[in-house]
Protein backbone atom coordinates (compact mmCIF):
# COMPACT_ATOMS: atom_id res chain seq x y z
CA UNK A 1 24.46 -76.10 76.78
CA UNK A 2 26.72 -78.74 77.49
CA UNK A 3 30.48 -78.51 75.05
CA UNK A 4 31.25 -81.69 75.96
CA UNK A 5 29.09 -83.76 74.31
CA UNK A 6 29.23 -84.19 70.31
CA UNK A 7 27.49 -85.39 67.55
CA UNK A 8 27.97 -88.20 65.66
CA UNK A 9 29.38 -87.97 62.38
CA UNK A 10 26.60 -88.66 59.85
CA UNK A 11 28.59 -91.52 57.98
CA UNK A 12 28.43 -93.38 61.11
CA UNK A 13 24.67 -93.06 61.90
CA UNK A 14 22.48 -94.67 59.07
CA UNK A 15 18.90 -94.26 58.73
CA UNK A 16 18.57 -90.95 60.19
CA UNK A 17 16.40 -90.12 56.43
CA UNK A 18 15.03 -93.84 57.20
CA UNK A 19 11.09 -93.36 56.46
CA UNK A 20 9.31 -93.54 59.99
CA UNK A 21 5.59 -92.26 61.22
CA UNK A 22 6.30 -92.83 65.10
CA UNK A 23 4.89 -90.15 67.27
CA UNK A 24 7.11 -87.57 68.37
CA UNK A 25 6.62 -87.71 72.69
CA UNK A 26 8.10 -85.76 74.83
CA UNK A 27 8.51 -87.74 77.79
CA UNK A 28 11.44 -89.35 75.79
CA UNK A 29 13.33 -86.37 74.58
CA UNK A 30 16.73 -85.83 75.61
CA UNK A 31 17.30 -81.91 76.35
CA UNK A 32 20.61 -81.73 76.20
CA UNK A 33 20.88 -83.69 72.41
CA UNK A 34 17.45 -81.50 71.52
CA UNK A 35 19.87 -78.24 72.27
CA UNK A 36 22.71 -79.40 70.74
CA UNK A 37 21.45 -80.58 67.59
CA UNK A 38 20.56 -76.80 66.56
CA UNK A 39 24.77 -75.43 67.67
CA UNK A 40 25.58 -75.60 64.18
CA UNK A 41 22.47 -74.75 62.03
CA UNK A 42 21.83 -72.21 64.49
CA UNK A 43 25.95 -71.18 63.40
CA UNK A 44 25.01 -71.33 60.03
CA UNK A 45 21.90 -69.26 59.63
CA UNK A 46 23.43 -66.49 61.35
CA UNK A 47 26.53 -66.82 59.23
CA UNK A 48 24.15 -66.65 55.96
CA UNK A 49 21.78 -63.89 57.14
CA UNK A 50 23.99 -61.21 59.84
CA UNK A 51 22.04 -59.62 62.39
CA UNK A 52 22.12 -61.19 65.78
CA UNK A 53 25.17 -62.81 67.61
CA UNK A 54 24.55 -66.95 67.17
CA UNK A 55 24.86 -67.56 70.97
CA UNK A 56 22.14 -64.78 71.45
CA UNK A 57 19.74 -67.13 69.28
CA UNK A 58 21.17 -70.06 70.89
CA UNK A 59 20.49 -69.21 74.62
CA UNK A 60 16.89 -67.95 72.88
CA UNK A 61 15.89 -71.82 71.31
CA UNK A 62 17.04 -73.05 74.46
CA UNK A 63 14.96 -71.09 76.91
CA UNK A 64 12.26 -72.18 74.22
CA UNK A 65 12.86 -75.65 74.80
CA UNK A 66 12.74 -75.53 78.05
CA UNK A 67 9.40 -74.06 78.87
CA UNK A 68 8.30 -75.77 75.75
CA UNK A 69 9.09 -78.86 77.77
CA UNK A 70 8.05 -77.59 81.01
CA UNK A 71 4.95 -76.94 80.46
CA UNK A 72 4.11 -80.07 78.54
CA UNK A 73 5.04 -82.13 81.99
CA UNK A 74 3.07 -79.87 83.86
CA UNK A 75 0.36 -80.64 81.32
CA UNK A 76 -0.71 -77.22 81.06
CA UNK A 77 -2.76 -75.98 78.42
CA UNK A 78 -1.33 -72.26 77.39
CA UNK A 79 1.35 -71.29 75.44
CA UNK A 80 4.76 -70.17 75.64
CA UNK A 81 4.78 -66.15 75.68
CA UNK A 82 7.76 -64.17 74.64
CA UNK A 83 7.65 -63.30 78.31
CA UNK A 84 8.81 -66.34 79.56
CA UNK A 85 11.46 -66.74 76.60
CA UNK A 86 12.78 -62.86 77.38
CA UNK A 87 13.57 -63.69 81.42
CA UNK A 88 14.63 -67.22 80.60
CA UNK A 89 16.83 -66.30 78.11
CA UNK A 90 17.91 -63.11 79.42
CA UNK A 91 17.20 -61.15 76.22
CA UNK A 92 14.98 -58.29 76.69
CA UNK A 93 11.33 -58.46 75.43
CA UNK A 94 11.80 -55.18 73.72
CA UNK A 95 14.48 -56.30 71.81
CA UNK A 96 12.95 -59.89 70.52
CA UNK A 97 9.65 -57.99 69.43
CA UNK A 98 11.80 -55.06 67.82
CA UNK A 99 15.26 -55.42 66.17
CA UNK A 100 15.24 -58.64 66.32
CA UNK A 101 11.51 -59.53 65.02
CA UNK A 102 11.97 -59.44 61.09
CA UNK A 103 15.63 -61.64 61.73
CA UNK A 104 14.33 -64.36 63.84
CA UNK A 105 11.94 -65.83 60.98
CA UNK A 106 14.39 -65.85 58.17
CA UNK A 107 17.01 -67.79 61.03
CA UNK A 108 13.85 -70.39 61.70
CA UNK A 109 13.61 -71.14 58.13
CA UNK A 110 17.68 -71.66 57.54
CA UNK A 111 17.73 -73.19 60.98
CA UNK A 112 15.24 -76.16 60.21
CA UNK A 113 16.69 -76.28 56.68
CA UNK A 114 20.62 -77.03 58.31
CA UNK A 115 19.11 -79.27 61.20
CA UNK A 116 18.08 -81.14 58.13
CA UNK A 117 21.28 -81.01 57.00
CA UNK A 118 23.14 -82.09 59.27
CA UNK A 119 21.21 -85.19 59.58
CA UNK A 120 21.10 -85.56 56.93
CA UNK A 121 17.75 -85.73 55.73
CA UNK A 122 16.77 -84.73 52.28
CA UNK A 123 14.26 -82.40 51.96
CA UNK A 124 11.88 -84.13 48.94
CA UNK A 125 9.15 -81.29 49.23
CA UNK A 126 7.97 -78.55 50.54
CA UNK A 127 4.08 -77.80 51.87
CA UNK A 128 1.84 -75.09 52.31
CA UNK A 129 -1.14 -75.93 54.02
CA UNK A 130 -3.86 -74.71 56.71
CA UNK A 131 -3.99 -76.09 59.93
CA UNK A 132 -6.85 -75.29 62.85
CA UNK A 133 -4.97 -73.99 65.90
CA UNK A 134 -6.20 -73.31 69.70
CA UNK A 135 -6.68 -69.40 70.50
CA UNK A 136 -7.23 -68.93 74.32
CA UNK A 137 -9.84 -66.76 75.50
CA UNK A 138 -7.73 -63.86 75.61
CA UNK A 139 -6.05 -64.46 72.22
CA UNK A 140 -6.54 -61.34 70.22
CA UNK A 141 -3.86 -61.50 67.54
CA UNK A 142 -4.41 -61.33 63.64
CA UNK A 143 -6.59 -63.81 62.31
CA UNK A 144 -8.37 -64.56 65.74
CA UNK A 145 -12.34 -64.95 65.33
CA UNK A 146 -15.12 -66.42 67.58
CA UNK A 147 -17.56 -68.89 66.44
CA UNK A 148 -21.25 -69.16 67.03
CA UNK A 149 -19.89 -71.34 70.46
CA UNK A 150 -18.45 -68.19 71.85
CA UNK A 151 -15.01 -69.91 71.50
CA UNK A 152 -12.21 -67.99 69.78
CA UNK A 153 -10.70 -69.60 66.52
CA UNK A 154 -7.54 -69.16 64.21
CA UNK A 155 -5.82 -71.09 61.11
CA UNK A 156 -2.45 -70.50 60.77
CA UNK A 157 -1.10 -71.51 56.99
CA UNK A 158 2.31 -73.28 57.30
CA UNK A 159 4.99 -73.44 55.22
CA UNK A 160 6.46 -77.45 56.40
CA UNK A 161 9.44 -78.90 54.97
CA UNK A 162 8.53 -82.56 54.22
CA UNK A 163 11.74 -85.46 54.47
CA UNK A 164 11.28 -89.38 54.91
CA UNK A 165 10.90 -89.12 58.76
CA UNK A 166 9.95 -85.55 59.70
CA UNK A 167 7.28 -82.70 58.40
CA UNK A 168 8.13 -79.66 59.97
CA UNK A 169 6.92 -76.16 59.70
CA UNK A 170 9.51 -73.26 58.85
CA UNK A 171 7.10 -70.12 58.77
CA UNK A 172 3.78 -69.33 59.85
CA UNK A 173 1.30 -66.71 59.50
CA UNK A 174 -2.19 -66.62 60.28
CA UNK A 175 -5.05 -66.99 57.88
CA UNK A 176 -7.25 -63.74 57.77
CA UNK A 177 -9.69 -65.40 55.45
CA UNK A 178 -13.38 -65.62 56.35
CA UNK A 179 -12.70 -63.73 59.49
CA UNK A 180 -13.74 -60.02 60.68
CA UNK A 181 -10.05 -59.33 59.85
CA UNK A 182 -10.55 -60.16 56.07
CA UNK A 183 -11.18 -56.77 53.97
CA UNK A 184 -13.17 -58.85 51.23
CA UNK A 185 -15.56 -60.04 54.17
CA UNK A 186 -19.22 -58.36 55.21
CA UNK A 187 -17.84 -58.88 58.53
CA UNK A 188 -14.56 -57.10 58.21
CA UNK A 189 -13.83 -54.78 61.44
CA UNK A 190 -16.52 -56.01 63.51
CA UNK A 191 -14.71 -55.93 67.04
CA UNK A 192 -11.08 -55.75 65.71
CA UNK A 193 -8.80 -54.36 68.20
CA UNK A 194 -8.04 -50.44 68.17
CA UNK A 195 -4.45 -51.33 67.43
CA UNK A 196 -5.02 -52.73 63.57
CA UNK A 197 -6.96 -49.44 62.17
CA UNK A 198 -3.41 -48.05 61.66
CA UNK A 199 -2.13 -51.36 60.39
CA UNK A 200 -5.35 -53.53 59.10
CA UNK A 201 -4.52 -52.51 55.43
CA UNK A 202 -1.21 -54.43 55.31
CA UNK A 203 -2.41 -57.21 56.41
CA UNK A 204 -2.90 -60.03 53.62
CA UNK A 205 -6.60 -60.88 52.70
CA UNK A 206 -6.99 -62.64 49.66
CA UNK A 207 -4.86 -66.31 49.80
CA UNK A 208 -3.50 -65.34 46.71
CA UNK A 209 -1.54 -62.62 48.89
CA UNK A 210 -1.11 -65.31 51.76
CA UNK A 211 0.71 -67.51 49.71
CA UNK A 212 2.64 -64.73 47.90
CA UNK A 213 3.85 -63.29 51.23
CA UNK A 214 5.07 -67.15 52.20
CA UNK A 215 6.78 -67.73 49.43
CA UNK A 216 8.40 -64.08 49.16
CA UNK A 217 9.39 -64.65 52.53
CA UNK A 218 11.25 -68.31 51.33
CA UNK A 219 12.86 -66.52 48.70
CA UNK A 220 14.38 -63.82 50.35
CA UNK A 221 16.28 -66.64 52.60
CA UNK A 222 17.06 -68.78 49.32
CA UNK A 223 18.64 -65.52 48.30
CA UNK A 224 20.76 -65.19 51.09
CA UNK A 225 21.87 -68.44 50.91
CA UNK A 226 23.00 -68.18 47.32
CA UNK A 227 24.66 -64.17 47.97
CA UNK A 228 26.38 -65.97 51.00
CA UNK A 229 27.63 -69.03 48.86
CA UNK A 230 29.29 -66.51 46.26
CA UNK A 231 30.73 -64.11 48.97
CA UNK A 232 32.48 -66.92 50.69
CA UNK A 233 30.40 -66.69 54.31
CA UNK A 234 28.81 -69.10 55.87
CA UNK A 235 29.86 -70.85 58.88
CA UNK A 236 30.19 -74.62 57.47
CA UNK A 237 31.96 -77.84 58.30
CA UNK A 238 32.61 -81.36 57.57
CA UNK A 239 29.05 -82.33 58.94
CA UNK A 240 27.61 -79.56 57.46
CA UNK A 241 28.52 -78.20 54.30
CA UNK A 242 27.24 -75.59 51.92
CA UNK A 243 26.22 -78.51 49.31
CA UNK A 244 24.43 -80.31 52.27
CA UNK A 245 22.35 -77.17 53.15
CA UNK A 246 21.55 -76.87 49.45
CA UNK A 247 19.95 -80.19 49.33
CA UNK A 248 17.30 -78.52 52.07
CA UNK A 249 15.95 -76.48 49.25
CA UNK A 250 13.04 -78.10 47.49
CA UNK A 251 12.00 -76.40 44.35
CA UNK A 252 8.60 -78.72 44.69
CA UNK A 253 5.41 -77.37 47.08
CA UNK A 254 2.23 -78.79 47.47
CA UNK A 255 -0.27 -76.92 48.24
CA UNK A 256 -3.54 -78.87 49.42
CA UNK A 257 -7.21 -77.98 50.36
CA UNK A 258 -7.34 -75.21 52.62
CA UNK A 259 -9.94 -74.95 55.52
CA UNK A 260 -10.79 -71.52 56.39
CA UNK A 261 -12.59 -68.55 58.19
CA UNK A 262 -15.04 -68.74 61.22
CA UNK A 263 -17.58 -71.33 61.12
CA UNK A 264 -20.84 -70.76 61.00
CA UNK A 265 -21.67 -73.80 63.25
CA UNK A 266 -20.54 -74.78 66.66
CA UNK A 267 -19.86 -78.58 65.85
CA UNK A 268 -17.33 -77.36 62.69
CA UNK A 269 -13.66 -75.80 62.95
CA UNK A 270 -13.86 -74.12 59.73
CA UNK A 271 -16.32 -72.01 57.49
CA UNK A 272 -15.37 -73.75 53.98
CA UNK A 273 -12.31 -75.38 52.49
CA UNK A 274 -10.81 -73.06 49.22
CA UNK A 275 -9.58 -75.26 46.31
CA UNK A 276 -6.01 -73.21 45.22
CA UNK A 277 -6.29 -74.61 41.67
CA UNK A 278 -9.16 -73.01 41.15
CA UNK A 279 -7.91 -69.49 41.56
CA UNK A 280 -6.71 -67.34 39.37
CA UNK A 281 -4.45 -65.23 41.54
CA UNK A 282 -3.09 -68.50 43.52
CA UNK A 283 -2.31 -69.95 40.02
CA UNK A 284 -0.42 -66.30 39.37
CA UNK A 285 1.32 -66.34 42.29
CA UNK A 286 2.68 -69.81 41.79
CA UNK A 287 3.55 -69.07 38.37
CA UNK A 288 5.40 -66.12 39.22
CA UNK A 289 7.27 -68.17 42.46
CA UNK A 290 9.19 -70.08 39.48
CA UNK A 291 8.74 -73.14 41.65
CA UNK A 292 7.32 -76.29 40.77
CA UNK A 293 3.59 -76.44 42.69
CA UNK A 294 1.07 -78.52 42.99
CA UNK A 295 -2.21 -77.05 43.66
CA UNK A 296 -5.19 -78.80 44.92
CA UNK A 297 -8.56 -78.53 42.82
CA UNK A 298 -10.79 -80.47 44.80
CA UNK A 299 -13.22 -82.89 43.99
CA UNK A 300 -15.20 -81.65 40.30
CA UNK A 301 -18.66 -81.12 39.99
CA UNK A 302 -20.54 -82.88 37.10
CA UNK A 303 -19.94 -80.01 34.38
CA UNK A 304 -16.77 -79.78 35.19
CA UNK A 305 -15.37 -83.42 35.05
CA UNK A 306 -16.95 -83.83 32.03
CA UNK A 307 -15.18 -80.83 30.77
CA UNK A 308 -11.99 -81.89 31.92
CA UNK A 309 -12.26 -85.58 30.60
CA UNK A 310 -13.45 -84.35 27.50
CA UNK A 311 -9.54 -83.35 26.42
CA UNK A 312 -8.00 -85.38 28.92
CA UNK A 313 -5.92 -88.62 28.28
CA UNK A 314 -5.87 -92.00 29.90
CA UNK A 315 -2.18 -93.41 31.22
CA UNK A 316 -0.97 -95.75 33.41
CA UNK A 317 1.55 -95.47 36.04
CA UNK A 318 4.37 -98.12 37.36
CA UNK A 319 6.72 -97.10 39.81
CA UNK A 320 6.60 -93.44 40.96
CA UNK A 321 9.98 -91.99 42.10
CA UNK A 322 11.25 -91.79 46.01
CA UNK A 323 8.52 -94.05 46.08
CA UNK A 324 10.27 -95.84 49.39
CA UNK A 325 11.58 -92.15 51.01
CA UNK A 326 7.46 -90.86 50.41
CA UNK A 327 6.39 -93.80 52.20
CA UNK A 328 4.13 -94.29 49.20
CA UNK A 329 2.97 -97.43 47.06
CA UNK A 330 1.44 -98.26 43.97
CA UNK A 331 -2.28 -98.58 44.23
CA UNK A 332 -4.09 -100.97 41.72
CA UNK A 333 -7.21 -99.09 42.15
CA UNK A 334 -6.06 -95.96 41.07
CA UNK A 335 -5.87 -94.89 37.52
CA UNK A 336 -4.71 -91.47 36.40
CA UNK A 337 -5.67 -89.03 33.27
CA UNK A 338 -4.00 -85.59 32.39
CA UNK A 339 -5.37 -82.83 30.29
CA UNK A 340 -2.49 -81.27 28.60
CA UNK A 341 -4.53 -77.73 28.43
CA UNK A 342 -5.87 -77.49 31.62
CA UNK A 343 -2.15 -78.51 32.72
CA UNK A 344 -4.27 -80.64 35.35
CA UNK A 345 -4.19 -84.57 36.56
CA UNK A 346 -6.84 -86.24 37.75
CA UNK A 347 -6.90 -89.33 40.26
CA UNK A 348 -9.17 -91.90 40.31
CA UNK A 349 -9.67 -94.46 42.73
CA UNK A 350 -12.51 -97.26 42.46
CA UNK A 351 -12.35 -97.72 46.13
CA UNK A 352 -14.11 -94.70 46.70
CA UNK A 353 -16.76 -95.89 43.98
CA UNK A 354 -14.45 -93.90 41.21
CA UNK A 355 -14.08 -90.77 42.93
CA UNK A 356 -12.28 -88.11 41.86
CA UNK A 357 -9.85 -85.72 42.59
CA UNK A 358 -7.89 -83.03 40.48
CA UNK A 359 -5.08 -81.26 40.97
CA UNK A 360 -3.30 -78.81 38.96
CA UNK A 361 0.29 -78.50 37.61
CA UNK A 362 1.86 -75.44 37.79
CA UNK A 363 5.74 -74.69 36.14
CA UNK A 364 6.40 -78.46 35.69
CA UNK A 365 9.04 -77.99 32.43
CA UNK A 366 10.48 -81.47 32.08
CA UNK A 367 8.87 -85.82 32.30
CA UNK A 368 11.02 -85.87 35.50
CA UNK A 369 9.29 -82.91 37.07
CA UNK A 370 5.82 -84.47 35.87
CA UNK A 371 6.26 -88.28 37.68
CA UNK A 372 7.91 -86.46 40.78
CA UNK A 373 5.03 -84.29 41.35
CA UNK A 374 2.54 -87.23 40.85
CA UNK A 375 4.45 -88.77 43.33
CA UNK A 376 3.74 -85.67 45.88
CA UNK A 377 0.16 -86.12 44.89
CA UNK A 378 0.17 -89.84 46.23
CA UNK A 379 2.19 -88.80 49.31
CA UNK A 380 -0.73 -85.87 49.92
CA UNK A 381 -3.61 -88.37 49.59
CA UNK A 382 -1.61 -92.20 51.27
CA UNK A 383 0.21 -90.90 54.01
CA UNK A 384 -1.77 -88.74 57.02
CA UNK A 385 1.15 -88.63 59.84
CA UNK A 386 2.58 -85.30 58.44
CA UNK A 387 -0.87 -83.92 59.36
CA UNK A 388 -0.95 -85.34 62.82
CA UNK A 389 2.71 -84.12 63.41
CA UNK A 390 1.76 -80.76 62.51
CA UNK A 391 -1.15 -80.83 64.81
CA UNK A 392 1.70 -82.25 67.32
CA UNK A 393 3.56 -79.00 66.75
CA UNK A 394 0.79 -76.66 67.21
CA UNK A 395 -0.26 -78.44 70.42
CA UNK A 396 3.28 -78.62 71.79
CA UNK A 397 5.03 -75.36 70.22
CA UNK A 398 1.76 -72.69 70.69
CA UNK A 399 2.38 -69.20 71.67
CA UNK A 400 1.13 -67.89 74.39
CA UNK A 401 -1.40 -64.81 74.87
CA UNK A 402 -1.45 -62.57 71.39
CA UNK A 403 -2.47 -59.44 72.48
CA UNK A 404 -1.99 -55.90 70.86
CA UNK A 405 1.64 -56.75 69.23
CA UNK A 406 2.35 -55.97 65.43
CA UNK A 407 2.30 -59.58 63.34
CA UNK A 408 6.24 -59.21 62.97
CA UNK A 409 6.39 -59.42 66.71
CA UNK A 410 4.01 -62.51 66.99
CA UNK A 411 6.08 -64.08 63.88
CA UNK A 412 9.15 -63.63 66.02
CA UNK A 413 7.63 -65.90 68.62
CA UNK A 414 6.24 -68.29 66.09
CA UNK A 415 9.71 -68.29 64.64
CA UNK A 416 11.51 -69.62 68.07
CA UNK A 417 8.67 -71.97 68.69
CA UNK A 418 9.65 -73.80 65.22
CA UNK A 419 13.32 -73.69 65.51
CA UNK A 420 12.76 -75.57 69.04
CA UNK A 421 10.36 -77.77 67.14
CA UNK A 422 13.36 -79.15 64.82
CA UNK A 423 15.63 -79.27 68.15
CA UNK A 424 12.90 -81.60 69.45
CA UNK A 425 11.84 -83.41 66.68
CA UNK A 426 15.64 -84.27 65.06
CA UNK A 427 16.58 -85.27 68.51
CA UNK A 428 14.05 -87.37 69.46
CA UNK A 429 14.62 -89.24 65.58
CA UNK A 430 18.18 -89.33 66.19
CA UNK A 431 17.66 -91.60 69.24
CA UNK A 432 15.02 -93.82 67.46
CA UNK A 433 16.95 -94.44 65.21
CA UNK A 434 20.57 -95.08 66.94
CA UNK A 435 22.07 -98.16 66.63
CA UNK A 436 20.70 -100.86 68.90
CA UNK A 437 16.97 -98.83 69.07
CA UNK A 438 15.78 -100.38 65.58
């Protein structure tokens, strides 16, 4: 990585949290700026969370890039395997998949959060969600299935942080759900590899447990932060400074309808879609997260709308707030009601001949809280380009063959993959958005 080059000092580059929906495209990335852009988060996560020297992660994210980039030229449809990274890099395999397997997430999700930073970009929310990824024919890691097709299938449920201008994933895991690797299934164990019999019962099941390991997971690197903040560590500067990195930390997540499991039918990529606000144990596990969440509900049958409009009230709504940063507006078809008891709101738009959609409120403790998290609802149902980048990221940042490795060691790929992604993505914003490219 080049020393020469600097970046510019955030008071001198306005818009970088501008709102903005262009395509991220890799034929106009600048490698160099994509590398240097994660220097200093890169500094910082290390400096929060000890473990692994920072230029040992650096020369890691950028042998990522690289094939990352590589690859997409050469238009090539596999993924990047923690082969490559180990001889590009120089780092052994044995050590990325072993010491350095449980580090490398908790750096991805303080990396992403300082790139972020250092923009700066404010971080206005923070998503769980399920997203269909490509499995190769040899794929055979947790969560992998085939459908009736013969074609092998996975959902991996990422944990995105959501700004103005970029919706980027920070963790990963994959969603056992509906698969022969879910223990609630009739199909659990049916051709699972020899490796998991040892290690099948860790694995989560339930989403309830997928969401609670995702969110433990968030909170042990919020914890750090805060440890590191009162011991006086942390490598920070003028461009990026403790209180910077704190705005990363959203205490709001959204957590929308979830496709799952192994469809049933060649045509479909999923076997059903699980509502989150309808579950007791998701509802527990948000509770217990202390955070401010936003569960989807779905779309209510007959009994149950007219249960919930039964105690619910009627309200109107003006303007929402960070209605400009969401990229959201006020729709004049939509009218809103909210049943104090049920602690849920439900949407109503006459477009869709007065559809309806509820979600549920979980930990909300003050009117402020309430409108904000309205507002994520809007952002969730107007806006689609956070879905399409995260299909973006899957495409461009896959891993490669998941054979026979533990999930720690396939997390620690994962984990590169998405500190590369916010290399790639913040530099490719940074030069949309310089001076003289508006």
């Amino acid at each position: 990585m080049s020393k020469e080059r600097s970046l510019t000092a955030p008071a001198s580059t306005p818009g970088m949290d501008e709102p903005s929906s262009a395509p991220v495209c890799l034929d106009e990335l600048d490698l160099g700026l994509a590398k240097l852009v994660l220097e200093r988060p890169i500094g910082v996560a290390v400096s929060v969370v000890p473990g692994i020297e920072a230029e040992e992660v650096r020369r890691l994210a950028a042998a990522t890039i690289d094939f990352v980039v590589e690859r997409a030229e050469r238009g090539e449809e596999g993924g990047v395997s923690v082969s490559d990274i180990a001889k590009r890099s120089g780092v052994p395999r044995a050590v990325i998949e072993g010491p350095y397997r449980l580090l490398l997430p908790r750096y991805a999700n303080l990396t992403g959060r300082a790139v972020n930073a250092q923009a700066p970009r404010k971080v206005f929310y923070e998503e769980v969600a399920s997203h269909p990824a490509r499995a190769g024919r040899r794929h055979n890691g947790v969560g992998t299935d085939k459908d009736p097709a013969g074609r092998n299938r996975l959902h991996l449920l990422c944990h995105s942080l959501g700004t103005s201008n970029c919706h980027c994933p920070v963790n990963s895991l994959p969603l056992t759900m509906g698969t022969r690797w879910d223990r609630s299934s009739p199909r659990f164990g049916q051709g699972l590899p020899k490796w998991t019999r040892r290690y099948g019962a860790r694995l989560p099941s339930t989403f309830a447990q997928h969401l609670g390991a995702l969110l433990s997971a968030d909170s042990h690197v919020r914890r750090a932060y805060v440890e590191a903040l009162l011991e006086g560590r942390g490598d920070f500067d003028d461009n990026l400074t403790a209180e910077r990195l704190r705005g990363s930390f959203s205490a709001d997540v959204v957590v929308p309808p979830v496709p799952y499991g192994r469809p049933e039918a060649p045509y479909r990529d999923h076997l059903d879609v699980f509502r989150p606000g309808r579950d007791a144990a998701t509802i527990a596990v948000a509770e217990a997260s202390g955070r401010h969440v936003v569960l989807a509900c779905g779309e209510p049958d007959v009994e149950t709308r007219i249960e919930f409009e039964a105690g619910a009230e009627r309200f109107p709504v003006g303007e929402l707030p960070s209605m400009y940063a969401l990229d959201i507006h006020k729709r004049h078809d939509v009218e809103y009601r909210w049943s104090a008891d049920r602690q849920e709101l439900g949407r109503y738009q006459a477009a869709s001949g007065v559809g309806v959609e509820i979600w549920r409120f979980v930990n909300y403790r003050a009117e402020r809280d309430f409108w904000r998290m309205i507002s994520l609802v809007e952002r969730q149902v107007q806006v689609a380009w956070p879905r399409t980048c995260t299909e973006r990221w899957e495409a461009d940042c896959r891993p490669g063959v998941l054979g026979p490795h533990l999930p720690e060691s396939c997390a620690a790929v994962r984990a590169l993959l998405a500190i590369a992604n916010f290399g790639i993505v913040d530099a490719l914003r940074r030069k949309a958005l310089a001076p003289g490219r508006r």
